[in-house]
N, C-alpha and C. Protein backbone atom coordinates (compact mmCIF):
# COMPACT_ATOMS: atom_id res chain seq x y z
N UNK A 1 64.87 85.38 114.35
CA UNK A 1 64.13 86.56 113.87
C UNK A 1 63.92 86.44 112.36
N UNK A 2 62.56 86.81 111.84
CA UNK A 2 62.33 86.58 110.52
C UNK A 2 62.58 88.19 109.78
N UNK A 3 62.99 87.96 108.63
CA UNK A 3 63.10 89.25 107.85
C UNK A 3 61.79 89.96 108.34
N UNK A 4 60.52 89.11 108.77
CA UNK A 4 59.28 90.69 108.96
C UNK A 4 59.69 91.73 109.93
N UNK A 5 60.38 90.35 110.65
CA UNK A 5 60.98 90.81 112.22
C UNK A 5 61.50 91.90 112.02
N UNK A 6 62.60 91.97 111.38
CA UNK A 6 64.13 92.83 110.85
C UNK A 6 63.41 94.31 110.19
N UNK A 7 62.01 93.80 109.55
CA UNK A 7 61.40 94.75 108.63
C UNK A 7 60.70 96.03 109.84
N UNK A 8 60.12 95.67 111.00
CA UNK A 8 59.53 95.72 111.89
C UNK A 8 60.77 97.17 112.44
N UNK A 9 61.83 96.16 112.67
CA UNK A 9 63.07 97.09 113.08
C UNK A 9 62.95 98.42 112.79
N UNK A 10 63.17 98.62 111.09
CA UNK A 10 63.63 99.25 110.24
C UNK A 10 62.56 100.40 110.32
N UNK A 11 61.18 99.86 110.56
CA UNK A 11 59.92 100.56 110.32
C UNK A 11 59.86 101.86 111.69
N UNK A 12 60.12 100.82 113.03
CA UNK A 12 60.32 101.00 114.25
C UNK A 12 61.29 102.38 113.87
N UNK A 13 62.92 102.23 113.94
CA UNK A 13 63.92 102.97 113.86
C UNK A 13 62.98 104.31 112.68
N UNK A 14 62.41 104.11 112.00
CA UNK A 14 62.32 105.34 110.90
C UNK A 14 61.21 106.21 111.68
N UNK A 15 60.35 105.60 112.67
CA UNK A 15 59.43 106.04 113.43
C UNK A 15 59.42 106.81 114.50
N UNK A 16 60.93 106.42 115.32
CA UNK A 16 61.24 107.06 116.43
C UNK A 16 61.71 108.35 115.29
N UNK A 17 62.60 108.25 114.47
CA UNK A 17 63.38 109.76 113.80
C UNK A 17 62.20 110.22 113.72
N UNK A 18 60.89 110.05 113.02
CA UNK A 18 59.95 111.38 112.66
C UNK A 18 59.03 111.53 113.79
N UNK A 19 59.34 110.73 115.05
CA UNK A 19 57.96 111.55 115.81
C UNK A 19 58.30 112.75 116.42
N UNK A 20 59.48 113.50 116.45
CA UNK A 20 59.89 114.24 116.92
C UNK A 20 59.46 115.65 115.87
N UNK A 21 59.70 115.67 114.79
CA UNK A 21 59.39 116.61 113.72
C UNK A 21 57.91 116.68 113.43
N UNK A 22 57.43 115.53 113.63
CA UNK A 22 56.08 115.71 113.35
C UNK A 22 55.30 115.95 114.42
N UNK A 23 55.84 115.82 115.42
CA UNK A 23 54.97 116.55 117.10
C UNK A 23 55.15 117.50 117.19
N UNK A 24 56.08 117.93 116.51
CA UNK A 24 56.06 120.05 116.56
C UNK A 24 55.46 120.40 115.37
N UNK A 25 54.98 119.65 114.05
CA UNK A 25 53.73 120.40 113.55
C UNK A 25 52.91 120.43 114.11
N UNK A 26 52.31 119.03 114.73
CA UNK A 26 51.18 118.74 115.50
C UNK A 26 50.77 120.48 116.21
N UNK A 27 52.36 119.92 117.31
CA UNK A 27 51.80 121.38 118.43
C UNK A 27 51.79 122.83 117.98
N UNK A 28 52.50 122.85 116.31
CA UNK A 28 52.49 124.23 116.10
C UNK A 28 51.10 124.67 115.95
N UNK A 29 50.33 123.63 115.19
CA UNK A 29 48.88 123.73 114.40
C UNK A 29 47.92 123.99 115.80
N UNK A 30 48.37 123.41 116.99
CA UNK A 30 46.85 123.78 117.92
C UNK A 30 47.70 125.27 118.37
N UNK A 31 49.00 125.58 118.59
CA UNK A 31 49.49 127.30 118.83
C UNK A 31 48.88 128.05 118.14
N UNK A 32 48.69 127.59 116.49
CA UNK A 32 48.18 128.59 115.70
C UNK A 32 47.00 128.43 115.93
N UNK A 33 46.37 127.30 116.14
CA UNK A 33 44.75 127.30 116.25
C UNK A 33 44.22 128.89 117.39
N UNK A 34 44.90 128.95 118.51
CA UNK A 34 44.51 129.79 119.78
C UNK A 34 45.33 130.98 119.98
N UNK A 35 46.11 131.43 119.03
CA UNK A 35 46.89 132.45 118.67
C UNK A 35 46.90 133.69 118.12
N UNK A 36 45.98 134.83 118.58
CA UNK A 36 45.70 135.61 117.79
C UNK A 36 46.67 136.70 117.26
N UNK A 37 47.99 136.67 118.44
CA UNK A 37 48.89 138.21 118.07
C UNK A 37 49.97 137.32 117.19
N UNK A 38 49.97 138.19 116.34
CA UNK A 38 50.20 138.49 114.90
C UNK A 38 52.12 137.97 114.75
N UNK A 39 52.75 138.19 116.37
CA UNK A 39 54.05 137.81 116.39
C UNK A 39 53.93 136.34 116.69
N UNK A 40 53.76 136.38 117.24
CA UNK A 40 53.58 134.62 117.77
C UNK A 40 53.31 133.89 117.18
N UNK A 41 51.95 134.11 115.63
CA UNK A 41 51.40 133.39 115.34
C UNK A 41 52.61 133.02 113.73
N UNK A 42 53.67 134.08 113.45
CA UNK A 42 54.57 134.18 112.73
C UNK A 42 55.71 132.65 113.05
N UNK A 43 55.67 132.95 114.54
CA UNK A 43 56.90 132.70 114.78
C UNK A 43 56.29 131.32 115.07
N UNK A 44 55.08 130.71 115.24
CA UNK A 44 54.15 129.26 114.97
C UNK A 44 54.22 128.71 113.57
N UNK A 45 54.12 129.73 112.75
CA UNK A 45 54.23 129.54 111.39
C UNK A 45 55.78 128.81 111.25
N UNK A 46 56.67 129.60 111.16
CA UNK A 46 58.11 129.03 111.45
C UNK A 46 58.44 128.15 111.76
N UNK A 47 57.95 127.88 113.12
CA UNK A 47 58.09 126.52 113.49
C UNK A 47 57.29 125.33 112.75
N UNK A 48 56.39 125.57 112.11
CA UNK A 48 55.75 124.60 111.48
C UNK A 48 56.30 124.25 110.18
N UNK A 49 56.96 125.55 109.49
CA UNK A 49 58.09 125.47 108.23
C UNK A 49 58.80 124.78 108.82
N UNK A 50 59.58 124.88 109.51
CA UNK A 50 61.01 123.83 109.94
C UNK A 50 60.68 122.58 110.21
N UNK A 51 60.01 122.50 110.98
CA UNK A 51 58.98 120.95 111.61
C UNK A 51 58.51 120.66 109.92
N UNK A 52 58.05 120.83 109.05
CA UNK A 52 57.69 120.66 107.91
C UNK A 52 59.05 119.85 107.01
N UNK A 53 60.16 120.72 106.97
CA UNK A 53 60.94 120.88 106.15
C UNK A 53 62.21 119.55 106.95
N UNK A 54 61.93 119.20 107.85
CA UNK A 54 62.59 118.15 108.40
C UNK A 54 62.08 116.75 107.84
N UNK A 55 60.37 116.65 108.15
CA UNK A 55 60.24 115.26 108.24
C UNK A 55 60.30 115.48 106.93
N UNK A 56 60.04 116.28 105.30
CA UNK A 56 60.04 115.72 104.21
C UNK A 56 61.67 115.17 104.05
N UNK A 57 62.73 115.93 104.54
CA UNK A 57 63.99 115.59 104.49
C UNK A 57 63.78 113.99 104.84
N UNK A 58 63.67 114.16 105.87
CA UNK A 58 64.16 111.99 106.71
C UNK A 58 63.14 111.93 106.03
N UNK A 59 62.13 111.53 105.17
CA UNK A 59 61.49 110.72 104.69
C UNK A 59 62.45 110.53 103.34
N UNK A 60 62.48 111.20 102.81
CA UNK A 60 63.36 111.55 101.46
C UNK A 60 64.10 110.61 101.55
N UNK A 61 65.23 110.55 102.79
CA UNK A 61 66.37 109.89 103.10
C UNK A 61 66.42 108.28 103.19
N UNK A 62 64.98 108.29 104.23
CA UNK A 62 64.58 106.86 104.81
C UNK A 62 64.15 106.10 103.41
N UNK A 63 63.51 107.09 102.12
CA UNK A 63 62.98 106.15 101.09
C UNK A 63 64.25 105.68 100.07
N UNK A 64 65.88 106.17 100.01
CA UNK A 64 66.36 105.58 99.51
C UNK A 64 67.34 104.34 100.56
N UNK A 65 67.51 104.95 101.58
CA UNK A 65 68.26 104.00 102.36
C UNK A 65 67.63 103.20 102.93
N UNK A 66 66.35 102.78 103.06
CA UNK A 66 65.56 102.13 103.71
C UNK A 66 64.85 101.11 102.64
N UNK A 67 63.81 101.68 101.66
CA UNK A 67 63.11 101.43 101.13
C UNK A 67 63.36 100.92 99.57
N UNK A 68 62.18 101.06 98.65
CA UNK A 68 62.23 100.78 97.34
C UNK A 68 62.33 101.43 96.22
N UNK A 69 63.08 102.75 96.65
CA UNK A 69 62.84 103.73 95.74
C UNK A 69 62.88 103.43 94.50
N UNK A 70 62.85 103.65 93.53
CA UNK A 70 62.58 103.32 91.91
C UNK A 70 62.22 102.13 91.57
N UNK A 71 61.99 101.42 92.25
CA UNK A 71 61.95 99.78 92.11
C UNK A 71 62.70 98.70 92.09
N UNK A 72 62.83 97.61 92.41
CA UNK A 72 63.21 96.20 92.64
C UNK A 72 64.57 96.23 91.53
N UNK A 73 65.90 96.44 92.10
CA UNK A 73 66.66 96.18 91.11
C UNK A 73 67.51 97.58 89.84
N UNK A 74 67.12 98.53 90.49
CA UNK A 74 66.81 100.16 90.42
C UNK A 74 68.04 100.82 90.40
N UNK A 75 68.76 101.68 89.41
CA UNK A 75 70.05 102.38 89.11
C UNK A 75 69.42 103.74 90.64
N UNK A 76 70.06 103.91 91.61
CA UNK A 76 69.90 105.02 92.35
C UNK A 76 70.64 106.88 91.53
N UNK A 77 69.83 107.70 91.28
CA UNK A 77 70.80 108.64 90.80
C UNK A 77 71.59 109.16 92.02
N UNK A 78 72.78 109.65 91.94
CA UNK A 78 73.93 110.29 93.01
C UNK A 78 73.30 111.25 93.44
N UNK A 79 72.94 111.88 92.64
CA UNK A 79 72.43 113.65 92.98
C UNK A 79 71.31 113.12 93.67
N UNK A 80 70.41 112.37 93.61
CA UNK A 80 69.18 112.65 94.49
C UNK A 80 69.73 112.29 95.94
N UNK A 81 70.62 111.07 96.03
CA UNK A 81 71.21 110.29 97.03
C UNK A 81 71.73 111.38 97.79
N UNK A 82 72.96 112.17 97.25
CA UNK A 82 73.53 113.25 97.44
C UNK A 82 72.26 114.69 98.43
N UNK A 83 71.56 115.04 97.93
CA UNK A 83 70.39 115.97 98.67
C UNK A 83 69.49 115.23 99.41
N UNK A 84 69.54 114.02 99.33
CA UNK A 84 68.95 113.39 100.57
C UNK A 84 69.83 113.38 102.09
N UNK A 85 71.05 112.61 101.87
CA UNK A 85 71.64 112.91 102.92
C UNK A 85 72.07 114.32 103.17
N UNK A 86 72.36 115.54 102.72
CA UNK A 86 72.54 116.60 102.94
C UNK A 86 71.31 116.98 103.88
N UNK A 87 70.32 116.56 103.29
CA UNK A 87 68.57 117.05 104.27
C UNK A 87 68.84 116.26 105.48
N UNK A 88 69.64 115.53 105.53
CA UNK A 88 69.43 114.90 106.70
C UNK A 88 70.46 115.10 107.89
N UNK A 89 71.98 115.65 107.14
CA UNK A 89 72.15 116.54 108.33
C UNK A 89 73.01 117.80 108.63
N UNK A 90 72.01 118.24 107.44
CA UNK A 90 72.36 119.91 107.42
C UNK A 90 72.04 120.62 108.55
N UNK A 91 70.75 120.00 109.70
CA UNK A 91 70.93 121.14 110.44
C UNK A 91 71.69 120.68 112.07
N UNK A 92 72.63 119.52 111.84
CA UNK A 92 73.23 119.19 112.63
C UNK A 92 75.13 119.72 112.38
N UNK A 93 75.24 120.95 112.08
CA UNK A 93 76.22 121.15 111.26
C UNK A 93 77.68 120.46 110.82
N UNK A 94 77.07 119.64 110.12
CA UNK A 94 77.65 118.50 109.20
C UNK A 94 78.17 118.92 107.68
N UNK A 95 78.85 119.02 107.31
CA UNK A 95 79.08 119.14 105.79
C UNK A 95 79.33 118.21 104.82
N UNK A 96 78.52 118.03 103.88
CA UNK A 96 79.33 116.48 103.48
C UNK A 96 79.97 117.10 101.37
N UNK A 97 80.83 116.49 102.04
CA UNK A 97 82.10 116.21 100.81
C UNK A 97 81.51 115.17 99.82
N UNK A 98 80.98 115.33 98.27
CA UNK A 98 80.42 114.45 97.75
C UNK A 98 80.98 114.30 96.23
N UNK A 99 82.00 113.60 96.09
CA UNK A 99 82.61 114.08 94.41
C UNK A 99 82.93 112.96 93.90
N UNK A 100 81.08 112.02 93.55
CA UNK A 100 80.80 110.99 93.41
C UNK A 100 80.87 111.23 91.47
N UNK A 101 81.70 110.75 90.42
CA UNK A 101 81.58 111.11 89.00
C UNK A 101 80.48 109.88 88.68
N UNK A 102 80.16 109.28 89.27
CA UNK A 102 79.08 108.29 88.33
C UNK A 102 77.55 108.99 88.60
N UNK A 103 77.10 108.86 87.48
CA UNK A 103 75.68 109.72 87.77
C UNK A 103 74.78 108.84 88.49
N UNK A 104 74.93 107.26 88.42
CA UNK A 104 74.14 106.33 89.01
C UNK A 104 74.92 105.45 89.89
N UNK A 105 74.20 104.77 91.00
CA UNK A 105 74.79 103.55 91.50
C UNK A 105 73.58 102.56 91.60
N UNK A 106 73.83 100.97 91.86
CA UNK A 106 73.07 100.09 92.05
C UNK A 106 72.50 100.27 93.70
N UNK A 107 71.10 100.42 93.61
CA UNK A 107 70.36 100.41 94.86
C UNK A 107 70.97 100.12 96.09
N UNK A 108 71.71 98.68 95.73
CA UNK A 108 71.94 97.97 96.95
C UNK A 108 73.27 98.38 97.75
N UNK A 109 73.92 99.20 96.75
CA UNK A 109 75.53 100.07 96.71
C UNK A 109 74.75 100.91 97.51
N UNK A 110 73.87 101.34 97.03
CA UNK A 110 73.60 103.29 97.15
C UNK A 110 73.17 102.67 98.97
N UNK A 111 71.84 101.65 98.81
CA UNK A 111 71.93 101.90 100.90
C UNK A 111 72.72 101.37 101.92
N UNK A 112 74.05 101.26 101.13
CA UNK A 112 74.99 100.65 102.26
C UNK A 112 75.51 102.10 102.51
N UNK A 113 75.93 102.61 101.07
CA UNK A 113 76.64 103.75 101.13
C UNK A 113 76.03 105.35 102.37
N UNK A 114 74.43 104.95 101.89
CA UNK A 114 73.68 106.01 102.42
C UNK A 114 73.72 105.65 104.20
N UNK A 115 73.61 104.34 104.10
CA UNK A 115 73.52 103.79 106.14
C UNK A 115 74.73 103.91 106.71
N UNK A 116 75.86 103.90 106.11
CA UNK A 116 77.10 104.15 106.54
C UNK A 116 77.27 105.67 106.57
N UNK A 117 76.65 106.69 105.90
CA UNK A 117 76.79 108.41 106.33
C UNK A 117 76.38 108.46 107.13
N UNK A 118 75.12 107.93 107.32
CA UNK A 118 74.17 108.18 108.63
C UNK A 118 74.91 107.96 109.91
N UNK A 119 75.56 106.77 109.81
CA UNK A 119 75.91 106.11 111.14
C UNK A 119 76.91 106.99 111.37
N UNK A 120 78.06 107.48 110.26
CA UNK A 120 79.31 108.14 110.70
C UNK A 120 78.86 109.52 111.22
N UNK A 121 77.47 110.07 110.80
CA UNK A 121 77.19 111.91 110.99
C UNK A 121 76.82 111.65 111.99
N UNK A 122 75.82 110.20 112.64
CA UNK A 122 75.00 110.23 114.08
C UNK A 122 76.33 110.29 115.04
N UNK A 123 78.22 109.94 114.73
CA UNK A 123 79.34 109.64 115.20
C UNK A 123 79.82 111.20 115.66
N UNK A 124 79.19 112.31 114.71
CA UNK A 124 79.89 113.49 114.81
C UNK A 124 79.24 114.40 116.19
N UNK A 125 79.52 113.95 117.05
CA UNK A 125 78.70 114.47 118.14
C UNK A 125 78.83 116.17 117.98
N UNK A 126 79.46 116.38 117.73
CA UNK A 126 79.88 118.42 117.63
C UNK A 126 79.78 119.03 116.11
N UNK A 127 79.33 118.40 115.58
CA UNK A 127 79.46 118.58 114.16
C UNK A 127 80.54 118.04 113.45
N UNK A 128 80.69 118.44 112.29
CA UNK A 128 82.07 118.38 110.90
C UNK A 128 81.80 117.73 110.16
N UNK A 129 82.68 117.37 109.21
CA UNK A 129 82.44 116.90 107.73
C UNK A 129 82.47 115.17 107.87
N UNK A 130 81.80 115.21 106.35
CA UNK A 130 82.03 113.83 105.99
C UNK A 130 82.32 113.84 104.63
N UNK A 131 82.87 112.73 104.52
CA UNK A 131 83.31 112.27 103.07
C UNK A 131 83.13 111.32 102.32
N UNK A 132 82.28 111.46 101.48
CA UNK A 132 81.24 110.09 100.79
C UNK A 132 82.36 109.39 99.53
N UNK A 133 82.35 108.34 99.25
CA UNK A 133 83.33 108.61 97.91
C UNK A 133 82.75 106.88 97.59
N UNK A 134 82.74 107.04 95.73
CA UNK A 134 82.10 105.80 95.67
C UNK A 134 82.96 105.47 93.93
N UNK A 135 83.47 103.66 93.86
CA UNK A 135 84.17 104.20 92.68
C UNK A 135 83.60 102.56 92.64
N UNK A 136 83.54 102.60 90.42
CA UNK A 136 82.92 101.50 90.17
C UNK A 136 83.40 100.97 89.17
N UNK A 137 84.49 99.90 88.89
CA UNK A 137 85.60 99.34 87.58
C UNK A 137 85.65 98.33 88.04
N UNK A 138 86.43 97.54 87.28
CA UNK A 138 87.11 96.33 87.37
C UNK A 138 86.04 95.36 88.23
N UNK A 139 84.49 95.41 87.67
CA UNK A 139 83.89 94.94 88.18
C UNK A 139 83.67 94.35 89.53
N UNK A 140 83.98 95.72 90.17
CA UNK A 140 83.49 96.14 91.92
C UNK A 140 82.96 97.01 92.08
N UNK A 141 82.68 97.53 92.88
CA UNK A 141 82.04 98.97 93.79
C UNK A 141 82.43 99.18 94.79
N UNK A 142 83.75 100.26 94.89
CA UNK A 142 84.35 100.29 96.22
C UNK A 142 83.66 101.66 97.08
N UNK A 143 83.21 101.47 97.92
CA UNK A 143 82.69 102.30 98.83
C UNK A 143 83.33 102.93 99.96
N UNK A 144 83.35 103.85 100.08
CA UNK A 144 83.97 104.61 101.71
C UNK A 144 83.50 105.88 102.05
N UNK A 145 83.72 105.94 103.15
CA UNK A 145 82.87 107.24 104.24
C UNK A 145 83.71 107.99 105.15
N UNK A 146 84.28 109.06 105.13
CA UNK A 146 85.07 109.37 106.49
C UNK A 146 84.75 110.45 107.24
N UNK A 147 84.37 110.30 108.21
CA UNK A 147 83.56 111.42 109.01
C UNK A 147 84.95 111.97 109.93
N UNK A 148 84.91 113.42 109.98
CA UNK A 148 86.20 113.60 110.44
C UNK A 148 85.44 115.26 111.04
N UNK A 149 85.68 115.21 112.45
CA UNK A 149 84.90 116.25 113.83
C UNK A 149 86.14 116.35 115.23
N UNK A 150 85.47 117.53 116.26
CA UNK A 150 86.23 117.52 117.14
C UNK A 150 86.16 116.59 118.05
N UNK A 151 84.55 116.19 117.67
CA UNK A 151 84.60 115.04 118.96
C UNK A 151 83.43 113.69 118.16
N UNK A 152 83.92 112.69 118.27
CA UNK A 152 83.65 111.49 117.39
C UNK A 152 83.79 110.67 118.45
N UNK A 153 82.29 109.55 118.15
CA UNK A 153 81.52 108.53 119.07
C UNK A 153 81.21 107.82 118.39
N UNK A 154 81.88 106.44 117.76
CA UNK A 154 80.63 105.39 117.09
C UNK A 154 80.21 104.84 118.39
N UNK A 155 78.80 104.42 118.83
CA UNK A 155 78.23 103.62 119.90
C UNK A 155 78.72 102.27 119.55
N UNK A 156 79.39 101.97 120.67
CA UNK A 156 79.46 100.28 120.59
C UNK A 156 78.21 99.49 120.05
N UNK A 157 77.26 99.67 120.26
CA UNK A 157 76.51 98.82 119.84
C UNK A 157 76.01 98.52 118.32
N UNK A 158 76.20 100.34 117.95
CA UNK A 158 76.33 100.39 115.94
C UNK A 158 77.69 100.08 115.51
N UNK A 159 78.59 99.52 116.27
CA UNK A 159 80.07 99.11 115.89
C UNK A 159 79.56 97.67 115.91
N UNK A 160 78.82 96.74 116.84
CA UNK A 160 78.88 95.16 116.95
C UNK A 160 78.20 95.26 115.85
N UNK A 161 76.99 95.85 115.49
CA UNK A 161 75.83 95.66 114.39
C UNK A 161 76.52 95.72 112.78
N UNK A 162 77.72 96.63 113.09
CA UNK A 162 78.19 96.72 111.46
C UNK A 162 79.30 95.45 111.22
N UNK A 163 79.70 94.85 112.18
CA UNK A 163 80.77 94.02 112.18
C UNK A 163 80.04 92.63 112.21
N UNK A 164 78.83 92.38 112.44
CA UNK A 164 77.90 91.23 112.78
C UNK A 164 78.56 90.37 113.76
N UNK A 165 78.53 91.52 114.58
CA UNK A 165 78.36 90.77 116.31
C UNK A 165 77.46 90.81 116.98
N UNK A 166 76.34 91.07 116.71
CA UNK A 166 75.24 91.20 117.13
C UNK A 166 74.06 90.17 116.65
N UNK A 167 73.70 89.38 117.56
CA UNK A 167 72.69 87.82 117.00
C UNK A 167 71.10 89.18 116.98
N UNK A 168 70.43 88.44 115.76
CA UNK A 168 69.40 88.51 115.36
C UNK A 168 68.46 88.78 116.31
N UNK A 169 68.64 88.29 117.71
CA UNK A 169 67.58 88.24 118.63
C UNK A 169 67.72 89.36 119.67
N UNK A 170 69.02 89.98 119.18
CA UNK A 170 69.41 91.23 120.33
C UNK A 170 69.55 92.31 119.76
N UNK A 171 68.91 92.32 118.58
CA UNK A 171 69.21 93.82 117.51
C UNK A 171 67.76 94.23 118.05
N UNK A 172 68.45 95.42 118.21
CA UNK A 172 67.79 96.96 118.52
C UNK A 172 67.15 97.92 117.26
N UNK A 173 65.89 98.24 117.45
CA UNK A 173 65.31 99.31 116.30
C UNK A 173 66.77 100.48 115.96
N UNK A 174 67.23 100.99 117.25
CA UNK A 174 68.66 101.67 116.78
C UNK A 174 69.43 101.30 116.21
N UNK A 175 69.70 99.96 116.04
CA UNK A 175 71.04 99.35 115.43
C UNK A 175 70.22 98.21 114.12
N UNK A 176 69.59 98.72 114.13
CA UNK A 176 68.97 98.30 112.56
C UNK A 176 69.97 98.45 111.28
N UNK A 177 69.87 100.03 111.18
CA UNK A 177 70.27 100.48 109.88
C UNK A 177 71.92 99.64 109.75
N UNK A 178 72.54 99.73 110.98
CA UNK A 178 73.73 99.03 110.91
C UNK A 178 73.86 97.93 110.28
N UNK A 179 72.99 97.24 111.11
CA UNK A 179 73.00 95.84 111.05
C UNK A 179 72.58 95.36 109.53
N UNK A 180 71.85 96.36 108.75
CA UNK A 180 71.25 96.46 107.52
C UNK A 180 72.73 96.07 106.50
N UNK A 181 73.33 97.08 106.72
CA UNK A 181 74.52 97.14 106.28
C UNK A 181 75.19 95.98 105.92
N UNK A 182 75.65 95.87 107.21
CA UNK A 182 76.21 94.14 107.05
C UNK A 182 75.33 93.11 106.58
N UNK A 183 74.59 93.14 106.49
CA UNK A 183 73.27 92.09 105.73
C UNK A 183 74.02 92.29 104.40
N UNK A 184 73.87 93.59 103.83
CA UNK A 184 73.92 93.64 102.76
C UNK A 184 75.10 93.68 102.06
N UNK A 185 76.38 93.70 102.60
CA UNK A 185 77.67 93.40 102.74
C UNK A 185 78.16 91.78 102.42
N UNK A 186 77.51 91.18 103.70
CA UNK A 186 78.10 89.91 103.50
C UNK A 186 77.28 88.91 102.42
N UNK A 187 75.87 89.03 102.28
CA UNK A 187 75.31 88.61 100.96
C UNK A 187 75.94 88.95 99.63
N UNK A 188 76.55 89.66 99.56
CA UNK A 188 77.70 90.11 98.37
C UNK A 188 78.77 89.80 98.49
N UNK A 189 79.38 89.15 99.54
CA UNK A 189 80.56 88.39 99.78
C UNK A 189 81.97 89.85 99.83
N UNK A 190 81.39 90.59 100.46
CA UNK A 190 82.15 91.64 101.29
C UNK A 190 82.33 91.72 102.43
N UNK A 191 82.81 92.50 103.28
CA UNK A 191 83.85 92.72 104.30
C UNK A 191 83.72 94.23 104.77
N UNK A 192 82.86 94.46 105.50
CA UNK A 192 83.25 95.96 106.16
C UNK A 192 84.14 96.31 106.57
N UNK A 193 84.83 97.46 106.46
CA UNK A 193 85.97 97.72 107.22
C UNK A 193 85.49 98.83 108.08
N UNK A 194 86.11 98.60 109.54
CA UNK A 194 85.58 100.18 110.14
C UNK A 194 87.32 100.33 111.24
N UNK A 195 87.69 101.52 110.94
CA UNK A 195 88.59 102.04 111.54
C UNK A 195 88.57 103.39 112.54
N UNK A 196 88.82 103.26 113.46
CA UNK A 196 88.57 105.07 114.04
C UNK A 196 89.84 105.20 114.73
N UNK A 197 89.75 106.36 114.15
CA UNK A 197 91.25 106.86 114.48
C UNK A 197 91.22 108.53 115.35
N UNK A 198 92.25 108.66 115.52
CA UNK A 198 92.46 110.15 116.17
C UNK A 198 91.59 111.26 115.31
N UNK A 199 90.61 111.75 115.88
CA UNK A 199 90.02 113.27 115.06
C UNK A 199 88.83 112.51 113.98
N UNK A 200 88.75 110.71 112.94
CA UNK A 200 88.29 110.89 112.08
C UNK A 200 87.79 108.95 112.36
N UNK A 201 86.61 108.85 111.35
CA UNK A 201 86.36 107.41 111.46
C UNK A 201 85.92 107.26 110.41
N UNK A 202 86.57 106.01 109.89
CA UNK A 202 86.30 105.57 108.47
C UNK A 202 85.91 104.62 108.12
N UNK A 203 84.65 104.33 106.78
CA UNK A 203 83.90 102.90 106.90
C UNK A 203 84.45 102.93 105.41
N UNK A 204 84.51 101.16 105.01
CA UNK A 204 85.31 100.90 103.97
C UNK A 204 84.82 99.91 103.13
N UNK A 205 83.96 99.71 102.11
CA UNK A 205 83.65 98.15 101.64
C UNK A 205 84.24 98.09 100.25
N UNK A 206 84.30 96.75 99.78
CA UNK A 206 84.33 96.53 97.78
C UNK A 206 83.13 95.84 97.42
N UNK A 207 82.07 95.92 96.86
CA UNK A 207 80.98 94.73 96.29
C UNK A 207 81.69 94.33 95.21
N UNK A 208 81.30 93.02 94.75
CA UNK A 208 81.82 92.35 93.64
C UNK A 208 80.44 93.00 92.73
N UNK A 209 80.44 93.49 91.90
CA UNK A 209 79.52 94.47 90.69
C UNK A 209 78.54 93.07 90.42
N UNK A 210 78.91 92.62 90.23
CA UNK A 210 78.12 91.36 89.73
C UNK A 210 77.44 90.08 90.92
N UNK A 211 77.82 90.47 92.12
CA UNK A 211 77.27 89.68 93.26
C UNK A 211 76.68 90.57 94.42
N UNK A 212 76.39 92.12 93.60
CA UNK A 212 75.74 92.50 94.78
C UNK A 212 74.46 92.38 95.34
N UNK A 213 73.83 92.00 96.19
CA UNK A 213 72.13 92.00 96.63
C UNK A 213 71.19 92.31 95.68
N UNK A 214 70.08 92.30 95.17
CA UNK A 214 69.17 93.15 94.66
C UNK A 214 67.57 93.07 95.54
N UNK A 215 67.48 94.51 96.74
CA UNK A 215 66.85 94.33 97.06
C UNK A 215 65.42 95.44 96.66
């Protein structure tokens, strides 16, 4: 599989998340089109706010964890990183714990960091918190995530993808972002750690500051 391949994935996976938000503007706009009482056409409206207010969220999200946001090589700010993933799963009632003191991280930090919330909140089947935490000295970047709910699921298959057990030719548009991860892990000469334990599951990396990716 060629990186277009992998790119294809990534494009794929960001496509399935918004057709869902964006088919209920779609259908709100022909409700409102043929809608004349005044409640209904409120409560079309609404739905088209929310359906609205979703896909700008996952786009938001998809353009730092996915994409090129600021450019090739790019300080990510926390706070934007920070209200991106919040948009993404605030209305899955998720809370995330974020008491990141660096105002910036390096791009390639920020979408491991950002694909690893994702994967642990898509884990929180019932809701609950997560816990982002990101620390940067002694020329590393240690990263970790702990999603901690009543009922917690990593899918085997986003467990082979983060661990790179999964060959190139059997990765799934779903197990992209994972698999992203570890791309970007072991090109930096890191080591994922993933542990799940009773009640909580925790993802764990160090980049060497000076050997991380620049994508």
């Amino acid at each position: 599989m060629s990186d277009l391949d992998f790119a294809s994935l990534l494009c794929s996976r960001l496509c399935h998340d918004l057709v869902s938000p964006v088919g209920s503007i779609y259908n709100g706009v022909e409700l409102l089109a043929d809608e004349d009482d005044p409640v209904m056409r409120e409560k079309c409206m609404e739905l088209l706010a929310d359906s609205a207010k979703q896909t700008a969220n996952k786009l938001k999200f998809f353009r730092i964890a996915f994409g090129a946001a600021g450019g090739f090589g790019a300080q990510i700010d926390t706070r934007e990183a920070k209200s991106a993933l919040e948009g993404l799963v605030g209305d899955r009632r998720v809370t995330v714990d974020w008491p990141l003191e660096q105002a910036s991280l390096p791009k390639n930090a920020m979408k491991i960091l950002l694909n690893l919330a994702m994967t642990a909140g898509d884990a929180l089947l019932r809701g609950g918190r997560l816990h982002v935490a990101a620390d940067q000295r002694d020329g590393t970047i240690e990263l970790a995530v702990r999603a901690e709910g009543d009922r917690i699921l990593l899918d085997p298959e986003l467990k082979a993808a983060l661990e790179g057990r999964t060959a190139f030719t059997d990765l799934t548009p779903r197990a992209s972002a994972a698999f992203l991860v570890h791309t970007l892990a072991k090109e930096a000469g890191a080591m994922l750690l993933v542990s799940e334990q009773e009640g909580a599951l925790v993802f764990g990396v160090t980049l060497p500051d000076a050997l991380a990716p620049e994508l």
